[in-house]
Protein backbone atom coordinates (compact mmCIF):
# COMPACT_ATOMS: atom_id res chain seq x y z
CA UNK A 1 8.80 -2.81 -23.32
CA UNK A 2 7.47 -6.46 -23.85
CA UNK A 3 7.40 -7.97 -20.50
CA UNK A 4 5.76 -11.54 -20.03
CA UNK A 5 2.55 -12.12 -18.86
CA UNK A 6 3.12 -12.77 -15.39
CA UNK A 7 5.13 -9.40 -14.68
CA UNK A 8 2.61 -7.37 -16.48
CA UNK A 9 -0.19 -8.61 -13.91
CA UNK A 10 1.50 -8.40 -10.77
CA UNK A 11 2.29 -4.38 -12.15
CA UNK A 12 -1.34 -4.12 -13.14
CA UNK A 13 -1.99 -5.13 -9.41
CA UNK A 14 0.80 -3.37 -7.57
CA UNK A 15 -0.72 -0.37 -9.99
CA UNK A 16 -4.54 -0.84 -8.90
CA UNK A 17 -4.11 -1.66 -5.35
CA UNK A 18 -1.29 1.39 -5.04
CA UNK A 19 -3.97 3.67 -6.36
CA UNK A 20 -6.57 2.22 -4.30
CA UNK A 21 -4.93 2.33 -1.09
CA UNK A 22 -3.90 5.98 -1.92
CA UNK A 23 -7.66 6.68 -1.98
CA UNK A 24 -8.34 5.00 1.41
CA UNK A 25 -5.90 7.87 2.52
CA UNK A 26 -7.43 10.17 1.28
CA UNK A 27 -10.46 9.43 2.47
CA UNK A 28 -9.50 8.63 5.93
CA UNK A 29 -7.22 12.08 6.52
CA UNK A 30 -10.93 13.38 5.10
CA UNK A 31 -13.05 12.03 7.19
CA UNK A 32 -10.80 12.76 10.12
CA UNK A 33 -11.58 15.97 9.46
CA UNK A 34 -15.22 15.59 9.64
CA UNK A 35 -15.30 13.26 12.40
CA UNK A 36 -17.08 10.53 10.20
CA UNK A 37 -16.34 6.81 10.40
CA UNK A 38 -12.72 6.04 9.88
CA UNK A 39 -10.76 3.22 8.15
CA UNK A 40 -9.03 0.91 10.44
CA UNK A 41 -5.60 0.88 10.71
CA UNK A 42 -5.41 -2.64 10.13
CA UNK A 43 -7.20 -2.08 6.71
CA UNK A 44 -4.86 0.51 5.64
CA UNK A 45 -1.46 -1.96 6.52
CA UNK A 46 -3.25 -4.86 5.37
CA UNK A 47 -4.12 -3.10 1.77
CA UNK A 48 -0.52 -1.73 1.55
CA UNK A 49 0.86 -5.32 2.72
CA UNK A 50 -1.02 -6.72 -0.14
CA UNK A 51 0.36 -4.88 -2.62
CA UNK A 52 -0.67 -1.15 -2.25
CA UNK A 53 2.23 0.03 -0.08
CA UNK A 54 3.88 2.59 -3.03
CA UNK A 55 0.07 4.09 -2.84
CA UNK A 56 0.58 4.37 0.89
CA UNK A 57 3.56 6.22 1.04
CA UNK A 58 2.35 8.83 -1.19
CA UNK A 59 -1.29 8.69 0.68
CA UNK A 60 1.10 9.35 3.93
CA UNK A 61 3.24 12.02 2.42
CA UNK A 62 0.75 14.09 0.53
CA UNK A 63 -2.22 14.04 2.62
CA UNK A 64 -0.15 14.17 5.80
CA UNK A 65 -2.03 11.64 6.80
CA UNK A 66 -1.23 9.02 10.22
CA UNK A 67 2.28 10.24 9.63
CA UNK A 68 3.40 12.14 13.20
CA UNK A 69 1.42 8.77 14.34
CA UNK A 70 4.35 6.15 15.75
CA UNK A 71 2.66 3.21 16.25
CA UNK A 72 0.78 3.33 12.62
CA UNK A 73 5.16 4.07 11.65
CA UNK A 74 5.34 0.83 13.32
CA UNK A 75 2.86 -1.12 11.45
CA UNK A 76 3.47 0.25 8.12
CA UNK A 77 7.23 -0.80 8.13
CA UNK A 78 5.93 -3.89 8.76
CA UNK A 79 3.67 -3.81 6.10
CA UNK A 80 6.22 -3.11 3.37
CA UNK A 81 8.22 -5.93 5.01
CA UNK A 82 5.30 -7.76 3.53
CA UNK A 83 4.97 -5.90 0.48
CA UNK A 84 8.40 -6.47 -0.08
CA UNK A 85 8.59 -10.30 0.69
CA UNK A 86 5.80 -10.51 -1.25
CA UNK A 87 7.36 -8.98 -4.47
CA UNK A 88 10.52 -10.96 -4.50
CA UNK A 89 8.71 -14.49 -3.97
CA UNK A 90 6.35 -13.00 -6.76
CA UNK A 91 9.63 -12.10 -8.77
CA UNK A 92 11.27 -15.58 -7.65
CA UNK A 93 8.47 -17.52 -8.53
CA UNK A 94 7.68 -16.30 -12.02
CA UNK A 95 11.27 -16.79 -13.46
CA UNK A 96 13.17 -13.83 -12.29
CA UNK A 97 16.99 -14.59 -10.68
């Protein structure tokens, strides 16, 4: 699959920051565990918003993690409300229709 320039980066960062913000899951449901310091909420929208939101999901689904939570619900929908904006004016801008 040849894809230009432009679409390869923005998967390259949907990629990275997905995987990243899976991680921050991860390490958050494990902390909770240990009562450590936790990752704010607003970090964890904020780095899905930006891009990591498929990493999200899964961090939310496999971990278990802030998902019987409604108000982080809340703020994550939002956040891929983001996300997705964010990938259509990315897809809009670069050339796609």
């Amino acid at each position: 699959m040849n894809l230009p320039p432009y679409q390869q980066a923005w998967l390259l960062w949907i990629g990275v920051l997905s995987a990243w913000t899976f991680l921050l899951f991860g390490f958050d449901k494990w902390r909770a565990g240990r009562g450590g310091a936790r990752i704010a909420e607003a970090t964890l929208c904020w780095v899905s918003a930006l891009g990591g939101w498929p990493g999200g999901l899964l961090g939310l689904v496999i971990f278990r993690h802030k998902s019987a939570k409604g108000s982080f619900q809340l703020k994550f929908a939002a956040a891929f409300l983001v996300w997705a904006g964010l990938l259509v004016a990315g897809w809009r801008l670069g050339g796609g229709r």
